[in-house]
Protein backbone atom coordinates (compact mmCIF):
# COMPACT_ATOMS: atom_id res chain seq x y z
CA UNK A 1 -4.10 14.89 15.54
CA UNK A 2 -5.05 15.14 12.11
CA UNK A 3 -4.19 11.88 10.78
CA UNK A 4 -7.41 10.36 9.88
CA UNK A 5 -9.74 9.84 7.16
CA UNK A 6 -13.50 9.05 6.74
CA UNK A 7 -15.50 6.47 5.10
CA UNK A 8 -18.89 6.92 4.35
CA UNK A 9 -21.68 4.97 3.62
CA UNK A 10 -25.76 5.95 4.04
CA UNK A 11 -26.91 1.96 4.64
CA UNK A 12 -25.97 -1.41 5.95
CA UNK A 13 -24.09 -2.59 9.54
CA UNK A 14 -21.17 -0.04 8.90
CA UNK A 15 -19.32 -0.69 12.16
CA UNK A 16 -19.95 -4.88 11.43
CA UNK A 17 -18.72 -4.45 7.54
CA UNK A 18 -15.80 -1.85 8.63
CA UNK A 19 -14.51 -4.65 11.66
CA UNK A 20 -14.58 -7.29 9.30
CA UNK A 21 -12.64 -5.04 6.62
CA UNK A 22 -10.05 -4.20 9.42
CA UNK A 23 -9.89 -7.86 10.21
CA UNK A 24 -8.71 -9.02 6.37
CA UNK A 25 -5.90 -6.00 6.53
CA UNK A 26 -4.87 -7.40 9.96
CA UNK A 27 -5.50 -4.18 11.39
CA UNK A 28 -8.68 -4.13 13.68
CA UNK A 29 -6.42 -3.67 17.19
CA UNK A 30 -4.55 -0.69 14.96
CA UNK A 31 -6.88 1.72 14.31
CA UNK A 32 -9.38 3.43 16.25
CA UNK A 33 -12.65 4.28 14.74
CA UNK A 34 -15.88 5.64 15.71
CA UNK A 35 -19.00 6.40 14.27
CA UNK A 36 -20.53 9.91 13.33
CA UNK A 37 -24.18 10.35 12.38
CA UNK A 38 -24.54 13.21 9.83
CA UNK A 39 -27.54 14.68 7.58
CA UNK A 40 -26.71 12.14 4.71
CA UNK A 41 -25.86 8.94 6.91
CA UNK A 42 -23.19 7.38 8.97
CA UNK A 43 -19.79 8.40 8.77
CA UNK A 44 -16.87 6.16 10.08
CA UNK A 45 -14.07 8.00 11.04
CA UNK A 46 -10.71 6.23 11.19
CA UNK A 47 -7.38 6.62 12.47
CA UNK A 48 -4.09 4.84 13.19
CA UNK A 49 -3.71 4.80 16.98
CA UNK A 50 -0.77 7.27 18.54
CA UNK A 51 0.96 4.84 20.01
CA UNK A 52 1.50 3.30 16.54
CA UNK A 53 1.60 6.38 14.78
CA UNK A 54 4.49 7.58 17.00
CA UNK A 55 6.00 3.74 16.19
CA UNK A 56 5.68 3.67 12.51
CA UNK A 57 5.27 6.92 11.01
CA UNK A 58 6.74 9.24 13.48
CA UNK A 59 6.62 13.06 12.30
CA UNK A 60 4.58 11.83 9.43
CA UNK A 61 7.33 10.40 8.09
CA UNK A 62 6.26 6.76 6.15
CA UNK A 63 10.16 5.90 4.22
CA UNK A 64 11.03 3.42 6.77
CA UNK A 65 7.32 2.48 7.23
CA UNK A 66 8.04 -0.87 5.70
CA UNK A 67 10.86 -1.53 7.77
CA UNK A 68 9.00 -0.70 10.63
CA UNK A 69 6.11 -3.06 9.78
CA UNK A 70 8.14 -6.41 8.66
CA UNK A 71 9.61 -5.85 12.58
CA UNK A 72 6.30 -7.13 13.29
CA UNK A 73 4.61 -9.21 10.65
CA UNK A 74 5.76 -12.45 8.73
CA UNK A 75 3.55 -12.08 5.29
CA UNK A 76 4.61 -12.05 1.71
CA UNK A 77 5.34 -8.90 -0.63
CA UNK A 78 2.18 -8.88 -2.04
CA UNK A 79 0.41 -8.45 2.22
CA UNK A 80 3.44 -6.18 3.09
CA UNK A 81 3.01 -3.89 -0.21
CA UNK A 82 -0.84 -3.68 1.05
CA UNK A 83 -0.58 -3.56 4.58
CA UNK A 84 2.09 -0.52 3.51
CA UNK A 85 -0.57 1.36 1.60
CA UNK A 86 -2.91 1.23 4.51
CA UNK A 87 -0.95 2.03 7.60
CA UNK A 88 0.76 4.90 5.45
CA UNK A 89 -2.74 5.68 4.65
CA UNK A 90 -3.69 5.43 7.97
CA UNK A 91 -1.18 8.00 9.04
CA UNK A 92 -1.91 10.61 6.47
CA UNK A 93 -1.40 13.96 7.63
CA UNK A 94 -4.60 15.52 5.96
CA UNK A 95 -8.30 13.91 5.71
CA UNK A 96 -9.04 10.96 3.00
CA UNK A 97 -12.73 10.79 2.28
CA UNK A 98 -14.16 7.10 0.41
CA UNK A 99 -17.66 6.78 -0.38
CA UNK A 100 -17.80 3.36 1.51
CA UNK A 101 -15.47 0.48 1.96
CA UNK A 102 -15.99 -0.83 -1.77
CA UNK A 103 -14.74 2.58 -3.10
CA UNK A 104 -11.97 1.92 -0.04
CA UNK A 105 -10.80 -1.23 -1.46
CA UNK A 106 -10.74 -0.60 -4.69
CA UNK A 107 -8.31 2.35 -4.08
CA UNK A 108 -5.96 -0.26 -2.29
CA UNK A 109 -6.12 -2.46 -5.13
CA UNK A 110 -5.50 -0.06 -7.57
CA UNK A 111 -2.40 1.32 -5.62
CA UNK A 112 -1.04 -2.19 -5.75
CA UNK A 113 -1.68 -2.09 -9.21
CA UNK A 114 0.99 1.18 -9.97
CA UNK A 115 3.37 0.18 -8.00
CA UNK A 116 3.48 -3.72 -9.66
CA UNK A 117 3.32 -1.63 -12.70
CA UNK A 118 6.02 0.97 -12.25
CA UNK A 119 8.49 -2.02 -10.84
CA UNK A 120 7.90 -3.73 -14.04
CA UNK A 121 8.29 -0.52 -16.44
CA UNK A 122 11.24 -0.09 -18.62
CA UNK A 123 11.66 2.52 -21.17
CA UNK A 124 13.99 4.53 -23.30
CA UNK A 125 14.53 8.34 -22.70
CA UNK A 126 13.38 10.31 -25.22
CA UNK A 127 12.63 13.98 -24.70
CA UNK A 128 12.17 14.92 -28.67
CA UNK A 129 10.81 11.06 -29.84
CA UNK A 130 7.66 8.68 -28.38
CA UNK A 131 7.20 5.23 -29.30
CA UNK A 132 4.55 3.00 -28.79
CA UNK A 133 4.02 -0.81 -30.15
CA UNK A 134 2.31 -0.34 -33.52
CA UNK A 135 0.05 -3.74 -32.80
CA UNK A 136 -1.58 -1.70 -30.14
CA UNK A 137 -1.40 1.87 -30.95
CA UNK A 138 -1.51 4.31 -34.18
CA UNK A 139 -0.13 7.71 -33.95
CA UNK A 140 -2.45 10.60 -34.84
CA UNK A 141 -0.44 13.96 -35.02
CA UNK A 142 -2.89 16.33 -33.91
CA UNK A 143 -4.12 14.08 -31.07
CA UNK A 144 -1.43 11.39 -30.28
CA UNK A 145 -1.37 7.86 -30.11
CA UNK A 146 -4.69 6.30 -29.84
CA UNK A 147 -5.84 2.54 -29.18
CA UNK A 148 -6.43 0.55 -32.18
CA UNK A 149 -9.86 -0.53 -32.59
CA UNK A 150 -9.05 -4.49 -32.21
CA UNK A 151 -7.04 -3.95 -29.01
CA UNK A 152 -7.36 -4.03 -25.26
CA UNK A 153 -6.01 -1.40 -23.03
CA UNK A 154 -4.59 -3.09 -20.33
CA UNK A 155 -2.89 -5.04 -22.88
CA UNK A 156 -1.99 -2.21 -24.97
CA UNK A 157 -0.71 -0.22 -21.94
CA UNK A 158 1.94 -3.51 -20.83
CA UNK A 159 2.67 -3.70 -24.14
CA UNK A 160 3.81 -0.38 -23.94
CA UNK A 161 5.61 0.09 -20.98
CA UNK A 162 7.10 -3.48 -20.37
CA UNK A 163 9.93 -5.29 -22.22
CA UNK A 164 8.52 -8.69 -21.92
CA UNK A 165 5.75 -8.51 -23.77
CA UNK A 166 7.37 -7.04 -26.88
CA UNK A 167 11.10 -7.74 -26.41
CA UNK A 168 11.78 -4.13 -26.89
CA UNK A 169 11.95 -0.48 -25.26
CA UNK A 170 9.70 2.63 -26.28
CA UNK A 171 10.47 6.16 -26.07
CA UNK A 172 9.10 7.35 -23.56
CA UNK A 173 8.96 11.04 -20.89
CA UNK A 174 8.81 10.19 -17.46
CA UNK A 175 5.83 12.65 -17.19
CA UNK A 176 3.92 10.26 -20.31
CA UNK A 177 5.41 6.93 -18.33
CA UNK A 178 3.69 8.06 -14.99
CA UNK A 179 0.37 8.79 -17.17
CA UNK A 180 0.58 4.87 -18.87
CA UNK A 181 1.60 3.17 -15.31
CA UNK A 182 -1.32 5.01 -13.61
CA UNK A 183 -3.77 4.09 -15.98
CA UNK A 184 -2.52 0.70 -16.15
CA UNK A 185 -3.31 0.61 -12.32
CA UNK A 186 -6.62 2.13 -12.95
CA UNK A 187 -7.89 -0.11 -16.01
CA UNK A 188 -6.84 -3.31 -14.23
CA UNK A 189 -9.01 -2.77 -11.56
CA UNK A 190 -11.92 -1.24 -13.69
CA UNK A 191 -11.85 -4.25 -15.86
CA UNK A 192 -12.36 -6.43 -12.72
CA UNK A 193 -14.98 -4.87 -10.97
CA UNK A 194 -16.13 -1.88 -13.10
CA UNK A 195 -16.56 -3.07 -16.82
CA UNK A 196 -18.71 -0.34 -18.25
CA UNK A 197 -16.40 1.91 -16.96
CA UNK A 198 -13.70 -0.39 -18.56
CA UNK A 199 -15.93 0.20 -22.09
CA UNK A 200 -15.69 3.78 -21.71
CA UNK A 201 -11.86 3.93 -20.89
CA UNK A 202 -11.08 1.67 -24.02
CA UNK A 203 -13.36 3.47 -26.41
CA UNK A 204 -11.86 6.80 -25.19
CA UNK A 205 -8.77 5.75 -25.80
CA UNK A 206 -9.72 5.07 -29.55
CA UNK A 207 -10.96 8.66 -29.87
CA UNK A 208 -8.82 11.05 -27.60
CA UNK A 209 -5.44 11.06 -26.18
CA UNK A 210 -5.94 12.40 -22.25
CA UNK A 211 -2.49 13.30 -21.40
CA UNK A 212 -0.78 15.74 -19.34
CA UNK A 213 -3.32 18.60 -18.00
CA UNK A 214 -6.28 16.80 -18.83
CA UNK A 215 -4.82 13.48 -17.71
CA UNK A 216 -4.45 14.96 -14.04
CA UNK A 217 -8.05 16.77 -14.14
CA UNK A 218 -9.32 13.13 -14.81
CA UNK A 219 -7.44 10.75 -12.89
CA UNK A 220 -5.91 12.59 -10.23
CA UNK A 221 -5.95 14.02 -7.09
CA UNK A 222 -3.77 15.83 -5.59
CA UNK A 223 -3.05 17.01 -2.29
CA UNK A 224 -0.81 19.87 -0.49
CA UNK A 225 0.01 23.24 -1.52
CA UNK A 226 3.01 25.40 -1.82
CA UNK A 227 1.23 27.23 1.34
CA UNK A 228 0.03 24.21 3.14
CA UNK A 229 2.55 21.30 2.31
CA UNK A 230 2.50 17.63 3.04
CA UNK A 231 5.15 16.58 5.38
CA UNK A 232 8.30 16.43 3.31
CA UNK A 233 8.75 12.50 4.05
CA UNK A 234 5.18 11.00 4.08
CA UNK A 235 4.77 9.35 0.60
CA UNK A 236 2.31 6.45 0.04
CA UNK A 237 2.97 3.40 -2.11
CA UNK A 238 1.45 4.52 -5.63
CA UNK A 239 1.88 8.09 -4.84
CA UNK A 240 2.93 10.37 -8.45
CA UNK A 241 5.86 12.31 -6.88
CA UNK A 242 7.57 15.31 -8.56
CA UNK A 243 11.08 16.18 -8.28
CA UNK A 244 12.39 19.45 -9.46
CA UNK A 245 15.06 20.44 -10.72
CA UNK A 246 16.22 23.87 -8.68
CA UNK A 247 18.77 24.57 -11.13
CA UNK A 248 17.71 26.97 -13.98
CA UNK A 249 20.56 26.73 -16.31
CA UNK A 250 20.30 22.70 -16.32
CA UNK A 251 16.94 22.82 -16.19
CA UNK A 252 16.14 24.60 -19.35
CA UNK A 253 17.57 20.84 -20.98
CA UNK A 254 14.82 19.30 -22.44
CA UNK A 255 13.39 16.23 -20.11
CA UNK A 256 15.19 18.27 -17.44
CA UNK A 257 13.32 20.31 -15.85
CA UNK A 258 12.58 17.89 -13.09
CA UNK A 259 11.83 13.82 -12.43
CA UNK A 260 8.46 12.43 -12.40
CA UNK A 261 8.13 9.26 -10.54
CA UNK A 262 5.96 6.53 -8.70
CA UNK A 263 6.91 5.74 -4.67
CA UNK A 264 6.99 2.40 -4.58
CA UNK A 265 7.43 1.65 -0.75
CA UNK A 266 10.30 1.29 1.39
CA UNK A 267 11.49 4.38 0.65
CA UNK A 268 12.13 3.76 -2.86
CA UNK A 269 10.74 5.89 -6.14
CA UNK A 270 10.60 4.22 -9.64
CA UNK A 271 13.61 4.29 -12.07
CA UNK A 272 11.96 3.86 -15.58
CA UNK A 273 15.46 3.94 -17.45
CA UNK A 274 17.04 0.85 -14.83
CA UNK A 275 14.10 -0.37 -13.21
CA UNK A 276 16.51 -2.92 -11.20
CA UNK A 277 17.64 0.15 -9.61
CA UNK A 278 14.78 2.32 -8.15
CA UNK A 279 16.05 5.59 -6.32
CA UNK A 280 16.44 6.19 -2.83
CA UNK A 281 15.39 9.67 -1.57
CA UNK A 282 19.21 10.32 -1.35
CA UNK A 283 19.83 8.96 -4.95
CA UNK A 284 17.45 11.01 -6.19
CA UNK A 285 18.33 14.36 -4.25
CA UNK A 286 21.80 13.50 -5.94
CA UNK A 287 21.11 13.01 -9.39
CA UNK A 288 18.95 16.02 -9.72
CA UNK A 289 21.60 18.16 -8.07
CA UNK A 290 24.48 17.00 -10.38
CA UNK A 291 22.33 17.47 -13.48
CA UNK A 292 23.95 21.11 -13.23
CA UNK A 293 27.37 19.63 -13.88
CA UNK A 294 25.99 17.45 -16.65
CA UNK A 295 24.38 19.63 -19.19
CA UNK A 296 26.48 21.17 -22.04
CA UNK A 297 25.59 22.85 -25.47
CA UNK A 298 26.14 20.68 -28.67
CA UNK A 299 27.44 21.51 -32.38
CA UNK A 300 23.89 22.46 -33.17
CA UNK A 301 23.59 25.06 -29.94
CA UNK A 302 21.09 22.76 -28.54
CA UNK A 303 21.57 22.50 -24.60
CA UNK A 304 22.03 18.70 -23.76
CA UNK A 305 23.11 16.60 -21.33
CA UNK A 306 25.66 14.08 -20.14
CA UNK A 307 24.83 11.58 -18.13
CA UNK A 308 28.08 9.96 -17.76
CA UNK A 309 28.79 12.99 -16.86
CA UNK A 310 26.31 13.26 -14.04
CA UNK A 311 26.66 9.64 -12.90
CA UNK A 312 30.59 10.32 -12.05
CA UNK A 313 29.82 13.44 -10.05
CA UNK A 314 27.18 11.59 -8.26
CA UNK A 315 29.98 9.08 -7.36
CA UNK A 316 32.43 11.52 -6.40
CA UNK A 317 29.89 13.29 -3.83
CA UNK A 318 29.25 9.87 -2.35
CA UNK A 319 32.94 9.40 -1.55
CA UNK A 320 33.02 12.96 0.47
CA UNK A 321 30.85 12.77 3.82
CA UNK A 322 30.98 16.62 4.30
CA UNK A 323 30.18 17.60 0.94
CA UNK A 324 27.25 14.82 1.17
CA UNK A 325 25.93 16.19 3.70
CA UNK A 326 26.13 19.76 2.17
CA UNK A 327 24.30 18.53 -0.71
CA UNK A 328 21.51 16.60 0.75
CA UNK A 329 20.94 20.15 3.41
CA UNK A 330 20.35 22.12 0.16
CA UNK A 331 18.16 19.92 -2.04
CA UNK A 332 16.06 18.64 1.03
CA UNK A 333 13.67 21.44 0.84
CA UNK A 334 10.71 22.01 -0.78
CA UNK A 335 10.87 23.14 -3.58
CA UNK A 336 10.45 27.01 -5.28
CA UNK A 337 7.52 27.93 -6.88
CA UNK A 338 7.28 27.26 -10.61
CA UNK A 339 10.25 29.58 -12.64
CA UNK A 340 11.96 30.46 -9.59
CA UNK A 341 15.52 29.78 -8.74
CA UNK A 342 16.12 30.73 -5.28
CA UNK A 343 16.39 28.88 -2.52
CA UNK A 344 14.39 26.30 -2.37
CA UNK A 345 15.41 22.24 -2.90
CA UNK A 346 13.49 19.44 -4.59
CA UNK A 347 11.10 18.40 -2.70
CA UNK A 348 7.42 18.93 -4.09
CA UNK A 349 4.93 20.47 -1.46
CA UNK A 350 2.25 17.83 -3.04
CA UNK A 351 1.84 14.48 -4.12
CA UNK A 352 -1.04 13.55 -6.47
CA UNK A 353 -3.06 9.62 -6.44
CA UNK A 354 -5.63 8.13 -8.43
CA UNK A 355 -9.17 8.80 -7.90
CA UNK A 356 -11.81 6.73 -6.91
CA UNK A 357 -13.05 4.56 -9.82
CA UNK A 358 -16.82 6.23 -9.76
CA UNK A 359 -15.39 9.74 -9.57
CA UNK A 360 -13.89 9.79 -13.28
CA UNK A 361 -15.48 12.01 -15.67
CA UNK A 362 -14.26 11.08 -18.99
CA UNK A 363 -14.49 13.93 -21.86
C-alpha cells in the first residue's frame, strides 16, 4: 500500500535516533520501518501498520481519526492534537519525504502551531475592506500592509488575527486569514529553532507583502491533482483546505466563490467569523450549497449576499432527512475544474501544508 513516507538522513545511528523518535510519539509498536541504502545515504522508510491503518484510517479516511485514537490513549489535547498529526500522517495516501527527523519534527510542531492558531482566530468579513492593527502594520497601496520596523512578527501576526490581544476584530478574506495563521505557525517555530531564518521572515515582511500566488510558491506545498486526487476524506490537522463553491450565479458574489479553511482535527475545519463554532464536513457542504439561495442584487446592482438568509435554509435542510441526504450526495464530490459549473461538488482534489523550514526561498 502506498501509505508511507521517507525520512532521510546521510549520517548518524538512523534506526537508534528514528526508535527513540517513535518512542516520544508513543508510536514505536505502530509503525513499521525499515531501512534503504541509496547513492546519497540511508533512507528510513515508514509506515503505519495495516492492521492499524484498517483501524484508524480505513479507506484513507482520517475525520474520525481522533475518535479512533482517544479509544485507546488517556493524554491531554496538546499529545492527542500531535499524536493526530502523526498517525494521519502516517496514513497518507501518497509519499512524504523529510530531510531527517529534525526537519520531521519541526513539521509536527509547526502543524500544532496552525491549528492553535486558527482555533484562536477571529475576524470580520470583509471582501472589499482589510484591516490590520496600526501598532504593528502600515498599509502601502501598491504593496500592502507591511511590518513596522519596531515590531515582531509573531506578535504582529496575533495581533492581527486574535481578539485578545487588541480587544478588536480586523477585516479580513478567508484566503488572507489562512496566509496570517500559516505564517503564524511557521514564524513560531522559526523563531525557536531557526532565528536567521526568523531575521529574514521579519525583514521581508518590512519590504514585501507575499500574499496569495507568491505566498503558496513560498510556503506551500501542495499535493493531489484534479487527475490524481487525494482521498476525498483524508485531511491532516494543519492542512489549508479549499471549498468551492459549485454554484456560478452565487459564486460570482464577492468572498464567494468558495471557503478557505484550516482542518483542525476531529473532523472539524476552522470558522474565522465564530471560531466557537468550527464546521463539520456536513456544515460546511451545507453552507456552501445554500449560498445559492442567499445571494441577491442590491440598490447599487452589486450582487450580495444574505446570510440570514443562508443560515435559515441551512436550518430548514437539517429538519428534512431526505432532502439532507440529497444535498450532502451532490456537494460530496470533488469538485469541477476552475470556471466550470457542471457536475461536480465541493470537495477540492488537493490539500496544500507548510513546507519544511530549510526549504523556503524568500524573494
Amino acid at each position: 500500500m502506498g501509505f508511507f513516507y521517507r525520512l532521510v538522513q546521510t549520517s548518524g545511528h538512523i534506526e537508534y535516533q528514528t526508535t527513540r523518535f517513535l518512542l516520544r510519539l508513543g508510536s514505536l509498536g505502530w509503525c513499521k520501518f525499515e531501512t534503504l541504502e541509496t547513492a546519497t545515504g540511508q533512507v528510513i522508510r515508514l509506515r503505519l501498520r495495516k492492521s492499524l491503518f484498517a483501524k484508524l484510517s480505513p479507506g484513507f479516511d482520517t475525520l474520525a481519526l481522533r475518535q479512533r485514537l482517544l479509544k485507546s490513549m488517556a493524554r491531554q489535547d496538546e499529545e492527542v492534537l500531535m499524536r493526530e498529526i502523526w498517525v494521519a500522517m502516517l496514513s497518507a495516501p501518497i509519499r512524504m519525504d523529510f530531510a531527517d527527523l529534525d526537519e520531521l519534527d519541526s513539521h509536527l510542531r509547526i502543524r500544532c502551531n496552525i491549528v492553535r492558531a486558527a482555533e484562536k482566530t477571529a475576524l470580520a468579513f470583509k471582501t472589499h475592506a482589510a484591516e490590520r492593527p496600526a501598532d504593528f502594520w502600515h498599509d502601502e497601496p501598491e504593496e500592502g500592509f507591511l511590518l513596522r520596523p519596531e515590531a515582531c512578527l509573531v506578535d504582529a501576526l496575533i495581533a492581527a488575527t486574535q481578539p485578545e490581544r487588541t480587544g478588536r476584530l480586523y477585516d479580513f478574506s478567508c484566503y488572507r486569514a489562512t496566509e496570517y495563521v500559516i505564517l503564524l505557525g511557521l514564524a513560531q517555530e522559526a523563531r525557536s529553532t531557526a532565528p536567521d531564518l526568523y531575521a529574514r521572515l521579519e525583514a521581508n515582511a518590512r519590504q514585501k507583502c507575499i500574499k496569495s500566488g507568491l505566498f503558496h510558491q513560498v510556503f506551500l506545498i501542495e499535493y493531489g491533482a484534479t487527475d490524481a486526487p487525494i482521498p476525498m476524506n483524508y485531511y491532516v490537522p494543519g492542512d489549508r483546505v479549499w471549498f468551492k463553491n459549485p454554484d456560478e450565479q452565487s459564486s460570482n458574489a464577492p468572498g464567494y466563490e468558495g471557503s478557505w479553511v484550516i482542518y483542525l482535527g476531529g473532523g472539524r475545519f476552522s470558522n474565522f467569523w465564530k471560531r466557537d463554532a468550527p464546521y463539520s464536513m456536513e456544515a460546511k457542504a451545507m453552507e456552501v450549497y445554500h449560498w445559492r439561495h442567499g445571494v441577491f442584487i442590491d440598490t447599487n446592482a452589486d450582487i450580495q449576499m444574505n446570510e440570514l438568509t443562508v443560515e435559515a435554509e441551512v436550518a430548514r435542510t437539517r429538519s428534512n432527512p431526505i432532502k439532507r441526504q440529497k444535498i450532502l450526495k451532490l456537494m460530496n464530490r470533488y469538485r469541477d475544474p476552475m470556471g466550470v459549473y457542471s457536475d461536480g461538488g465541493c470537495i477540492d482534489a488537493s490539500r496544500e501544508f507548510p513546507r519544511q523550514l530549510k526549504s523556503i526561498m524568500l524573494p
